[in-house]
C-alpha atoms as a PDB file:
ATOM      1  CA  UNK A   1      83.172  47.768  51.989  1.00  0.00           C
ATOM      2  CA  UNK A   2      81.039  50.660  50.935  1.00  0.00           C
ATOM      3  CA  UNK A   3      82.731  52.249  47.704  1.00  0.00           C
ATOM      4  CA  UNK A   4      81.443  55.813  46.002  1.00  0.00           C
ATOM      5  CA  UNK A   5      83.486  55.819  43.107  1.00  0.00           C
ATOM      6  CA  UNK A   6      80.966  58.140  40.853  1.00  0.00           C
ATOM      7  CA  UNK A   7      79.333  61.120  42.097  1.00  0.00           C
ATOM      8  CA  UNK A   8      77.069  62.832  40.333  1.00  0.00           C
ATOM      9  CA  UNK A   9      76.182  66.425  40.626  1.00  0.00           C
ATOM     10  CA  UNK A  10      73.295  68.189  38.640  1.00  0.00           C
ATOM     11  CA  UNK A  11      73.820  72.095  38.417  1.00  0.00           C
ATOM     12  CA  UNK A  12      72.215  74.786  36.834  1.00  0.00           C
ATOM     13  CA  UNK A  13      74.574  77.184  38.055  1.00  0.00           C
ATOM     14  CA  UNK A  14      72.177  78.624  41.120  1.00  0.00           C
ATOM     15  CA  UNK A  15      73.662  78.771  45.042  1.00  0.00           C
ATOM     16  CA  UNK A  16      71.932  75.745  45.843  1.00  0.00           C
ATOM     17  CA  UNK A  17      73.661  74.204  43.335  1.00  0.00           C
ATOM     18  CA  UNK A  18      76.926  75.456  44.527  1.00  0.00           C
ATOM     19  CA  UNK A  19      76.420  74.148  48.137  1.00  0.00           C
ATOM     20  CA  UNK A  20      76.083  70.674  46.695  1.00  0.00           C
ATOM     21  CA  UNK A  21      79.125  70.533  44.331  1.00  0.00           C
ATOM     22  CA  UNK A  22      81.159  71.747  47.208  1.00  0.00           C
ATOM     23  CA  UNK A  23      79.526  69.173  49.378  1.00  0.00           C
ATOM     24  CA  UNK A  24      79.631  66.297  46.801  1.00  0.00           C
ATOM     25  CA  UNK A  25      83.686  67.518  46.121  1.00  0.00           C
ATOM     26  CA  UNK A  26      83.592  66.838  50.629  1.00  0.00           C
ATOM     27  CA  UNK A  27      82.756  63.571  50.221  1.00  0.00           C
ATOM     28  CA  UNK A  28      84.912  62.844  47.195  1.00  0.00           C
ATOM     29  CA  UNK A  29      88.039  63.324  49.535  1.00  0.00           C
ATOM     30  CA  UNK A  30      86.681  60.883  52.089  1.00  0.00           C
ATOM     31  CA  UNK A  31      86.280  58.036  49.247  1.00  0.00           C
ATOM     32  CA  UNK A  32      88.407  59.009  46.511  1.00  0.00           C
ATOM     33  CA  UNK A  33      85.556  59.556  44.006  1.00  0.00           C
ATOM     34  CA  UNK A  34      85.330  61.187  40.352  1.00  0.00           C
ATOM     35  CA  UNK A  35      82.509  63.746  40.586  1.00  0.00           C
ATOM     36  CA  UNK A  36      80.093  63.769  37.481  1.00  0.00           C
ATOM     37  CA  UNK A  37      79.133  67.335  36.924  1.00  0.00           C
ATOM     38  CA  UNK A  38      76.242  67.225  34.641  1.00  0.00           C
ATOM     39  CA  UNK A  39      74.022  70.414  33.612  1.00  0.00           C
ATOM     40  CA  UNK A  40      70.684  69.230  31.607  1.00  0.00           C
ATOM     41  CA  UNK A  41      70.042  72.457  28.870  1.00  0.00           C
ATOM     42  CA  UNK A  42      68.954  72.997  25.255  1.00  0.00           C
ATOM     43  CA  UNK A  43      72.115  75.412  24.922  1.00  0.00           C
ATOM     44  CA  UNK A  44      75.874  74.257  25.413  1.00  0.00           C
ATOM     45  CA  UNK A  45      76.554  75.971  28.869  1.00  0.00           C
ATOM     46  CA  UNK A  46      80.408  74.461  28.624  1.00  0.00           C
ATOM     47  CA  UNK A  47      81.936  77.513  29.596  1.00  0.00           C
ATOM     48  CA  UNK A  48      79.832  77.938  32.352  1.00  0.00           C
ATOM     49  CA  UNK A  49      79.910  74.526  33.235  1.00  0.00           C
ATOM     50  CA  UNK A  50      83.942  74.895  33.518  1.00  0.00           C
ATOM     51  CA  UNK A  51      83.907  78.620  35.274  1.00  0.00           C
ATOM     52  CA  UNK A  52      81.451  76.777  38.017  1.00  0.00           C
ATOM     53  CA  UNK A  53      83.288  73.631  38.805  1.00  0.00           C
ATOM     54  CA  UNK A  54      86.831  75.813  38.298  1.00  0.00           C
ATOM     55  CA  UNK A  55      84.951  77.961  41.134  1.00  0.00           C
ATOM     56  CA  UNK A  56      83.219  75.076  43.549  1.00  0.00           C
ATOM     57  CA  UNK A  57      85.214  71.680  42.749  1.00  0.00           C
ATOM     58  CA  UNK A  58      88.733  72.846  42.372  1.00  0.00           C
ATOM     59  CA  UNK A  59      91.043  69.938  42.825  1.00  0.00           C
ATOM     60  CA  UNK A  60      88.714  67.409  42.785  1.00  0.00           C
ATOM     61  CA  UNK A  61      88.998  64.821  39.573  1.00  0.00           C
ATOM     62  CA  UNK A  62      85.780  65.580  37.806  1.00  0.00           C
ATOM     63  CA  UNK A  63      84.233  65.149  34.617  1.00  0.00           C
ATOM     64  CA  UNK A  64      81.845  67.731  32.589  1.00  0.00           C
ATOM     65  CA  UNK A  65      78.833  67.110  30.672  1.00  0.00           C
ATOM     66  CA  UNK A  66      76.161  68.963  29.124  1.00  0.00           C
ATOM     67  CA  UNK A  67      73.666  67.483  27.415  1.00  0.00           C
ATOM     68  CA  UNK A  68      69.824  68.304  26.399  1.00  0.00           C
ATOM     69  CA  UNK A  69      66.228  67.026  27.432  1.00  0.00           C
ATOM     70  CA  UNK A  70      64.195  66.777  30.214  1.00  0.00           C
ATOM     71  CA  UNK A  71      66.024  67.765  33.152  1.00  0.00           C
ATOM     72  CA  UNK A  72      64.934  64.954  35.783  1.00  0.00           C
ATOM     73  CA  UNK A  73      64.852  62.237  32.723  1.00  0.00           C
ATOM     74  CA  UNK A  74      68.390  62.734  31.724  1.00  0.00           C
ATOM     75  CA  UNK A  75      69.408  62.519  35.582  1.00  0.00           C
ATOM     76  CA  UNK A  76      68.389  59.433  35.565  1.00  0.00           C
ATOM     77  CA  UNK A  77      69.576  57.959  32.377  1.00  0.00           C
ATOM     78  CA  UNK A  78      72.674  59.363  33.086  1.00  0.00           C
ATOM     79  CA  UNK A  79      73.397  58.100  36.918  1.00  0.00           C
ATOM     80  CA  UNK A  80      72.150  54.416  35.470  1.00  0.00           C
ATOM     81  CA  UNK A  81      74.575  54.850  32.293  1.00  0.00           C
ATOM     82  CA  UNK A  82      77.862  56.182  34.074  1.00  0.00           C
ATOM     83  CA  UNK A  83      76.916  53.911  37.295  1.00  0.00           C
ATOM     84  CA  UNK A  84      76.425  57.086  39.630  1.00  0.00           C
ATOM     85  CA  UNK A  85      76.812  55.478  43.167  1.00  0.00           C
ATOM     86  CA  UNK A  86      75.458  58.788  44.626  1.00  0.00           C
ATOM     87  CA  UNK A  87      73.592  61.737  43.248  1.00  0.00           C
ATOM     88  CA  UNK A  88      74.179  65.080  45.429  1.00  0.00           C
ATOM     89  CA  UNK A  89      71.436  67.685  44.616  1.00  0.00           C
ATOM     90  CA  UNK A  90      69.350  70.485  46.465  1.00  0.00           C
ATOM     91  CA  UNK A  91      65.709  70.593  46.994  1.00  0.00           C
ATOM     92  CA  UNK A  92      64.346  73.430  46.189  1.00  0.00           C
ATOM     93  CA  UNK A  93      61.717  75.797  48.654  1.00  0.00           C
ATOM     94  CA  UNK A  94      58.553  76.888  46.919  1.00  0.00           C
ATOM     95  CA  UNK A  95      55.444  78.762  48.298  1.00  0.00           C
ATOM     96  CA  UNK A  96      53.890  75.619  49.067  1.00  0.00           C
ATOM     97  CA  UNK A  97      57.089  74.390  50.996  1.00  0.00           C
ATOM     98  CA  UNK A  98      54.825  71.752  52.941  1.00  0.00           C
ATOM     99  CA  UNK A  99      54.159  69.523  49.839  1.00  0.00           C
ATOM    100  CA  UNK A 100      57.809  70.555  47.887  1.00  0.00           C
ATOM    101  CA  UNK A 101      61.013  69.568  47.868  1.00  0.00           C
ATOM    102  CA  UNK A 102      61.166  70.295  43.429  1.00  0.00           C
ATOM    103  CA  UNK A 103      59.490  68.591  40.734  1.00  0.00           C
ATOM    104  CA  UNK A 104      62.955  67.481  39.427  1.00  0.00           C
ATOM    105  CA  UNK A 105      64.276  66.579  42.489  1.00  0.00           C
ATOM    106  CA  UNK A 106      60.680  64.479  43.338  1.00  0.00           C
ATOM    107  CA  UNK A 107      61.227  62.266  40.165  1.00  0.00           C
ATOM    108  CA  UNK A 108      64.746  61.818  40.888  1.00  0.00           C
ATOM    109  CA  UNK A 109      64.127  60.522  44.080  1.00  0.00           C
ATOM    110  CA  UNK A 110      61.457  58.599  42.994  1.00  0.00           C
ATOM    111  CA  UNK A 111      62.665  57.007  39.887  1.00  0.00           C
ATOM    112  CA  UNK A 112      66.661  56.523  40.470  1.00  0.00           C
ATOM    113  CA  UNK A 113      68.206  53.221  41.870  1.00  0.00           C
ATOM    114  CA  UNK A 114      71.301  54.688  43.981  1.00  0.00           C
ATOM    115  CA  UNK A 115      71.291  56.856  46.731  1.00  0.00           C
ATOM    116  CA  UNK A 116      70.705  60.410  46.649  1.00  0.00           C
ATOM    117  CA  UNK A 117      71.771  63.328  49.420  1.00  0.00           C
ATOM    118  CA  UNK A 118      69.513  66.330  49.422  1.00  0.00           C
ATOM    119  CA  UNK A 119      70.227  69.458  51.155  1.00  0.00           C
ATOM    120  CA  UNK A 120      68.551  71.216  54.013  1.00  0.00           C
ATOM    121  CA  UNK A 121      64.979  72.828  52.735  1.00  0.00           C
ATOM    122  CA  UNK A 122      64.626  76.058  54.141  1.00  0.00           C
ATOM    123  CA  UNK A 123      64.881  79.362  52.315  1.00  0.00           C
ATOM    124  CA  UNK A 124      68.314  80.662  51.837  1.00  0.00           C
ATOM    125  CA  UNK A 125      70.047  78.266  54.211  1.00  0.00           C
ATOM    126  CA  UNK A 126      73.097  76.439  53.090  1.00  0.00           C
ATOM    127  CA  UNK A 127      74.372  74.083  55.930  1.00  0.00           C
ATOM    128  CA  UNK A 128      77.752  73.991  56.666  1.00  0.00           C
ATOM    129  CA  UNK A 129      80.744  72.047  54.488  1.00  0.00           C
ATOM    130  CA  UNK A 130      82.056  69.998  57.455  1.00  0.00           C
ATOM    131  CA  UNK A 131      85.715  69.605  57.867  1.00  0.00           C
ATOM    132  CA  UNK A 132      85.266  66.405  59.330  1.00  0.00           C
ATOM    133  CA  UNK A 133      82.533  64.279  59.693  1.00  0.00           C
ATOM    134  CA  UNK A 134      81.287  63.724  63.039  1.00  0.00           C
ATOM    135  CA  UNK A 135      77.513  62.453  63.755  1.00  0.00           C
ATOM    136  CA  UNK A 136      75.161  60.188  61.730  1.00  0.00           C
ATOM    137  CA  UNK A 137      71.627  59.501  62.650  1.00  0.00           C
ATOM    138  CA  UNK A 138      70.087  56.652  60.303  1.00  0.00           C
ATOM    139  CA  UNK A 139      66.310  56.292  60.515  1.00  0.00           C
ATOM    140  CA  UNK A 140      65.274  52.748  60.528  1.00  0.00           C
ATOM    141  CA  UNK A 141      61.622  51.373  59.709  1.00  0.00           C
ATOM    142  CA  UNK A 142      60.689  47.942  60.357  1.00  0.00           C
ATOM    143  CA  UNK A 143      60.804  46.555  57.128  1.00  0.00           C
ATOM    144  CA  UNK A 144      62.732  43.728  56.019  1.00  0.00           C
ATOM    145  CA  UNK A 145      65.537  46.150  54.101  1.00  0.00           C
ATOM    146  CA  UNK A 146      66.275  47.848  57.160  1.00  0.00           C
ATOM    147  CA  UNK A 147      68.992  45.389  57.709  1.00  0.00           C
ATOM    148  CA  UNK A 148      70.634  46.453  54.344  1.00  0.00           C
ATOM    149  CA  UNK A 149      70.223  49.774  55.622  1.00  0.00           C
ATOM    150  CA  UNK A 150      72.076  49.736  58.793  1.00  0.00           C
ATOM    151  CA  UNK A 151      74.976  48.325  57.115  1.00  0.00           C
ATOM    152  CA  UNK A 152      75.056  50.944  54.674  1.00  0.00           C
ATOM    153  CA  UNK A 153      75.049  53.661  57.512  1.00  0.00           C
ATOM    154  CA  UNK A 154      77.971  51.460  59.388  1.00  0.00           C
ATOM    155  CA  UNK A 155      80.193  51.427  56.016  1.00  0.00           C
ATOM    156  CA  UNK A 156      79.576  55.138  55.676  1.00  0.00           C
ATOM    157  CA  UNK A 157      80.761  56.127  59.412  1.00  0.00           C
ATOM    158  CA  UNK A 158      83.475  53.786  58.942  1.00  0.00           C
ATOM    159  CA  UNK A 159      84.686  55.455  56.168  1.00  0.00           C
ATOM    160  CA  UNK A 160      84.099  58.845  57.262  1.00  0.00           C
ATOM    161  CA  UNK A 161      84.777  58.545  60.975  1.00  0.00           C
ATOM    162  CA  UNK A 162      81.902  59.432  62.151  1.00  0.00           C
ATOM    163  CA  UNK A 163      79.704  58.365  64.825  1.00  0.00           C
ATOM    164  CA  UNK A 164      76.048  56.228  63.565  1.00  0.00           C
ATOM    165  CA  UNK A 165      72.909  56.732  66.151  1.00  0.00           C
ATOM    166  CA  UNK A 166      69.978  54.411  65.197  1.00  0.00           C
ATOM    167  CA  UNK A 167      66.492  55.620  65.730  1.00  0.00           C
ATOM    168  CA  UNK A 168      62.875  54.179  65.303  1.00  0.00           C
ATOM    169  CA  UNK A 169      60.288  56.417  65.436  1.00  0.00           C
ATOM    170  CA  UNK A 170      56.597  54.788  66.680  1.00  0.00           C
ATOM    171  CA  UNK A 171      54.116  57.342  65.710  1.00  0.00           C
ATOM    172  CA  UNK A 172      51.429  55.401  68.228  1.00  0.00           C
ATOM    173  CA  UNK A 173      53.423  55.602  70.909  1.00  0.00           C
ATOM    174  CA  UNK A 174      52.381  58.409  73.086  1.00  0.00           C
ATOM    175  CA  UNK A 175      55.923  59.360  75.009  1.00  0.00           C
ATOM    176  CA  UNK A 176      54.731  61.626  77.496  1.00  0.00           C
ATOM    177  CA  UNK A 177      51.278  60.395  78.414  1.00  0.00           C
ATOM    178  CA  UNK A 178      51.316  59.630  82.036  1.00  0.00           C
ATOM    179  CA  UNK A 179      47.468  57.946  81.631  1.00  0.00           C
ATOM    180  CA  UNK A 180      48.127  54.007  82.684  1.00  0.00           C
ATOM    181  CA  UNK A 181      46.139  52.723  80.567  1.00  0.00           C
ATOM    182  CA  UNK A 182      48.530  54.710  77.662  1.00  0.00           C
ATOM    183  CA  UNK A 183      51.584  54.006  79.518  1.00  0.00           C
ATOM    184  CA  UNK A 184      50.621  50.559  79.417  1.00  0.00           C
ATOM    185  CA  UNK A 185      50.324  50.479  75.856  1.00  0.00           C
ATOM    186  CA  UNK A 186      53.560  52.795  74.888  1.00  0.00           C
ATOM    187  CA  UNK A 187      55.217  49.548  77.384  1.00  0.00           C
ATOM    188  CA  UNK A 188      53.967  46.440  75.320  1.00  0.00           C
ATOM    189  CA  UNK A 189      54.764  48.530  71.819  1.00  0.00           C
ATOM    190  CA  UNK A 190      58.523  49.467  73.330  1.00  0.00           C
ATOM    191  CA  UNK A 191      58.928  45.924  74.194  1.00  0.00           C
ATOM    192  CA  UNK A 192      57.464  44.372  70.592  1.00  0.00           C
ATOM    193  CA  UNK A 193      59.547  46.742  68.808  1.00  0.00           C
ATOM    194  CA  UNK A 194      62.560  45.822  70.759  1.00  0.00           C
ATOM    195  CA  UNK A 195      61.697  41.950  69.946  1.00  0.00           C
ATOM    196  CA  UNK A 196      60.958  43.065  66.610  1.00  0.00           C
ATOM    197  CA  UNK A 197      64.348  44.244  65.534  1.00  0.00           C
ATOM    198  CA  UNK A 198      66.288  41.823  67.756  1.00  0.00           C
ATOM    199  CA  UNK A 199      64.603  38.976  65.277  1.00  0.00           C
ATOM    200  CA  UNK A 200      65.221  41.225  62.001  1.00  0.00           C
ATOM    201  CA  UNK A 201      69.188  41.764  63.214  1.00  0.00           C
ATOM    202  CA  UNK A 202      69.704  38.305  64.731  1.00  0.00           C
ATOM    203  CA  UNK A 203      72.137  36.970  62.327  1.00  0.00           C
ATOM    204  CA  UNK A 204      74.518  40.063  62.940  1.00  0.00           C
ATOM    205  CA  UNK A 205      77.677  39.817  64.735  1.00  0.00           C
ATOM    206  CA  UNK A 206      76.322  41.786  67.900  1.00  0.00           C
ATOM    207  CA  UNK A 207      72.895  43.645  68.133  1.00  0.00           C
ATOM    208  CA  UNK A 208      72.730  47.449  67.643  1.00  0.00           C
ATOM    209  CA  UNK A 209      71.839  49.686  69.671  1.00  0.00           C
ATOM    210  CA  UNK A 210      68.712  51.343  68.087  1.00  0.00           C
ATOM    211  CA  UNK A 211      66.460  54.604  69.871  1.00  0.00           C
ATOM    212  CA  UNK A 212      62.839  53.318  70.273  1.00  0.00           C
ATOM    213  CA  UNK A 213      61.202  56.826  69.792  1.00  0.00           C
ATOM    214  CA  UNK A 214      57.427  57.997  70.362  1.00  0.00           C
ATOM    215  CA  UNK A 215      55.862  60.255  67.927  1.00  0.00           C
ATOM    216  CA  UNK A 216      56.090  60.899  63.735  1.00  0.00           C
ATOM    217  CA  UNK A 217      58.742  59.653  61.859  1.00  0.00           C
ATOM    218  CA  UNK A 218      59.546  62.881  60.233  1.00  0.00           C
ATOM    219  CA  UNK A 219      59.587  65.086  64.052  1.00  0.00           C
ATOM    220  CA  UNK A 220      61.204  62.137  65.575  1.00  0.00           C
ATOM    221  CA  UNK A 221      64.193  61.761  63.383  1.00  0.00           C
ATOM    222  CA  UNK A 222      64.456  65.737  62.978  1.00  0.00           C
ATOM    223  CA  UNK A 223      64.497  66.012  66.777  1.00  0.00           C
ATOM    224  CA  UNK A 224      67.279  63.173  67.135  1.00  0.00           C
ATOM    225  CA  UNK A 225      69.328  64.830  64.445  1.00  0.00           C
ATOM    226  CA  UNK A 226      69.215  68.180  66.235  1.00  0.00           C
ATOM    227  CA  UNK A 227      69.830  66.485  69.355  1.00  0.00           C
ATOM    228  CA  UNK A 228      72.984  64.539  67.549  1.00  0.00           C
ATOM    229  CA  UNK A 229      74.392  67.443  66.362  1.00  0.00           C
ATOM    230  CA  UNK A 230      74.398  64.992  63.486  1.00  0.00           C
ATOM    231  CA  UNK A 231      76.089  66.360  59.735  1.00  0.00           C
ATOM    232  CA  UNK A 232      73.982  63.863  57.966  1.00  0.00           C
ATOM    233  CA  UNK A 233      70.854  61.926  58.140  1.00  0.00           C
ATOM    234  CA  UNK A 234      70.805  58.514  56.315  1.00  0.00           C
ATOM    235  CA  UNK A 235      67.102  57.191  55.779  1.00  0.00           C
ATOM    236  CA  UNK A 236      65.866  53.959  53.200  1.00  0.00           C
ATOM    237  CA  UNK A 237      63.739  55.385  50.266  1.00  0.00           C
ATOM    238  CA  UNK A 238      61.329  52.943  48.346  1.00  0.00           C
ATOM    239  CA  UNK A 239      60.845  52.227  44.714  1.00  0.00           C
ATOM    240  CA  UNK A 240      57.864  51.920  42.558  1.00  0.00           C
ATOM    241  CA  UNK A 241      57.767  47.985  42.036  1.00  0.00           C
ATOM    242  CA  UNK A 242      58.904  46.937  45.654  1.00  0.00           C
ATOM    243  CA  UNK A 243      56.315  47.256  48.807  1.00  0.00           C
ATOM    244  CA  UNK A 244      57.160  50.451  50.695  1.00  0.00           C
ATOM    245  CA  UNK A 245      57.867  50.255  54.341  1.00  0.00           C
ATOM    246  CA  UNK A 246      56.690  53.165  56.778  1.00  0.00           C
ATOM    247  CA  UNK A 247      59.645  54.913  56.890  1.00  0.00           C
ATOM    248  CA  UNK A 248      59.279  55.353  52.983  1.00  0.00           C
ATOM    249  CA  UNK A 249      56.028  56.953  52.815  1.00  0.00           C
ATOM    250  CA  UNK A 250      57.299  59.797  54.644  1.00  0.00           C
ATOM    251  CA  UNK A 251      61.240  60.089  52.711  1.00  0.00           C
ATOM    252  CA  UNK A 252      59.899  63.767  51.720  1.00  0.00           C
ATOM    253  CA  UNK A 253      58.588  64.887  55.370  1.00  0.00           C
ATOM    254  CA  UNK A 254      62.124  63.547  56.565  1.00  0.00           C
ATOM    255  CA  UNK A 255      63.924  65.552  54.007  1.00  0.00           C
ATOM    256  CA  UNK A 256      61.871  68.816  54.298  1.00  0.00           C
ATOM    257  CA  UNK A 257      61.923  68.853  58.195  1.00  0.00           C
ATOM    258  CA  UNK A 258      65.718  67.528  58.950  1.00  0.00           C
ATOM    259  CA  UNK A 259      68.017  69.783  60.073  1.00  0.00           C
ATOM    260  CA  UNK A 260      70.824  68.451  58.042  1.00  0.00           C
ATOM    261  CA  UNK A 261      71.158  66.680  54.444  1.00  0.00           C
ATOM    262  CA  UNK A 262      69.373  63.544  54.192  1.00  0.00           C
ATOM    263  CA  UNK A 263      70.815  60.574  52.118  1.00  0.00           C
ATOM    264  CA  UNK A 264      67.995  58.580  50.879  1.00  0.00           C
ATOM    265  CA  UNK A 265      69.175  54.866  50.235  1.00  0.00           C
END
């Protein structure tokens, strides 16, 4: 079963920052976690440190930690020395919002080994702390790790209660074409999709039941979400010395576009 024993929570005291320690402390009541509350700064920020989680993690068994270098290296020392199962932090919106989610957390996602839930980017919008969880969309690619994936997203709904919606987007596949010789095509890609994942998920105790969508991967799994009314978004995220599936090549489209907060696996 799925355990989340060590959360970790970067701050540097902004809103944004907030919204994730108070949605990090959320999950810490569904899985009885410790929350790691770590702010990265060439000045002791203790106090602070204490005032914020006294204000945003109340209750919540936590430990404090401030500590000085490079903001996005120390993350990632620090999840791989304390065994962080999952690191809740915010993107951050810039000017060029198309190409950012933050330079810190880029590298974070890019260079750290256990999950990581990022928050909704769009300018001054803090999505909701639910009081239960309800929906879960989990975007699968076609690579071989998207078995690993699913079962991550079934342990997590499991624990949390929620319901899990699988969806595979096919950006080829032209869904509302009504040209035969397109709806011809969009038929024989459905159906090798379909024979696709039955293969990859054969050895499972009953096939699941995965949305074979038309269109990009980053509008498709948006578009599900808001459909889903979902509270989270689970998607796989690659890593520098494996081969990257499709899905992977677009884990920052997903994240900037979703509706909801987006754990990358």
């Amino acid at each position: 079963m799925l355990s989340i024993a060590n959360i970790l929570v970067p701050v540097v005291f902004s809103e944004r920052c907030a919204w994730a320690a108070r949605f990090a402390a959320r999950l810490a009541k569904e899985f009885g976690s410790q929350l790691l509350v770590l702010n990265v700064s060439p000045e002791n920020h203790l106090k602070d440190l204490e005032a914020f989680a006294s204000n945003e993690v109340a209750g919540i068994r936590h430990k404090l930690v401030v500590i000085d270098g490079d903001p996005a290296d120390r993350i990632v020392e620090f999840a791989r020395e304390y065994k962080a199962d999952l690191i809740v932090m915010p993107t951050y919106h810039g000017r060029y919002r198309a190409f950012l989610v933050g330079s810190v957390t880029a590298k974070v996602l890019h260079d750290v080994e256990c999950p990581v839930l990022t928050g909704v980017h769009r300018p001054a919008e803090y999505p909701r702390i639910p009081d239960a969880f309800r929906n879960v969309v989990c975007g699968l690619d076609d690579a071989p790790g998207c078995v690993s994936l699913f079962r991550w997203a079934r342990e997590l709904t499991t624990i949390i209660g929620a319901r899990l919606r699988l969806v595979h987007a096919i950006p080829a596949v032209d869904e509302i074409s009504e040209n035969r010789g397109e709806i011809e095509v969009r038929r024989y890609l459905l159906n090798e999709a379909k024979k696709h994942f039955n293969a990859r998920f054969a050895a499972e105790s009953e096939q699941p039941a995965i949305d074979l969508r038309g269109g990009g991967i980053a509008r498709v799994i948006r578009e599900t979400a808001l459909a889903s009314e979902a509270d989270l978004v689970v998607i796989g995220r690659g890593h520098a010395d494996r081969a990257l599936g499709r899905l992977r090549t677009n884990t920052y489209a997903v994240i900037r576009n979703s509706p909801c907060p987006v754990v990358s696996v």
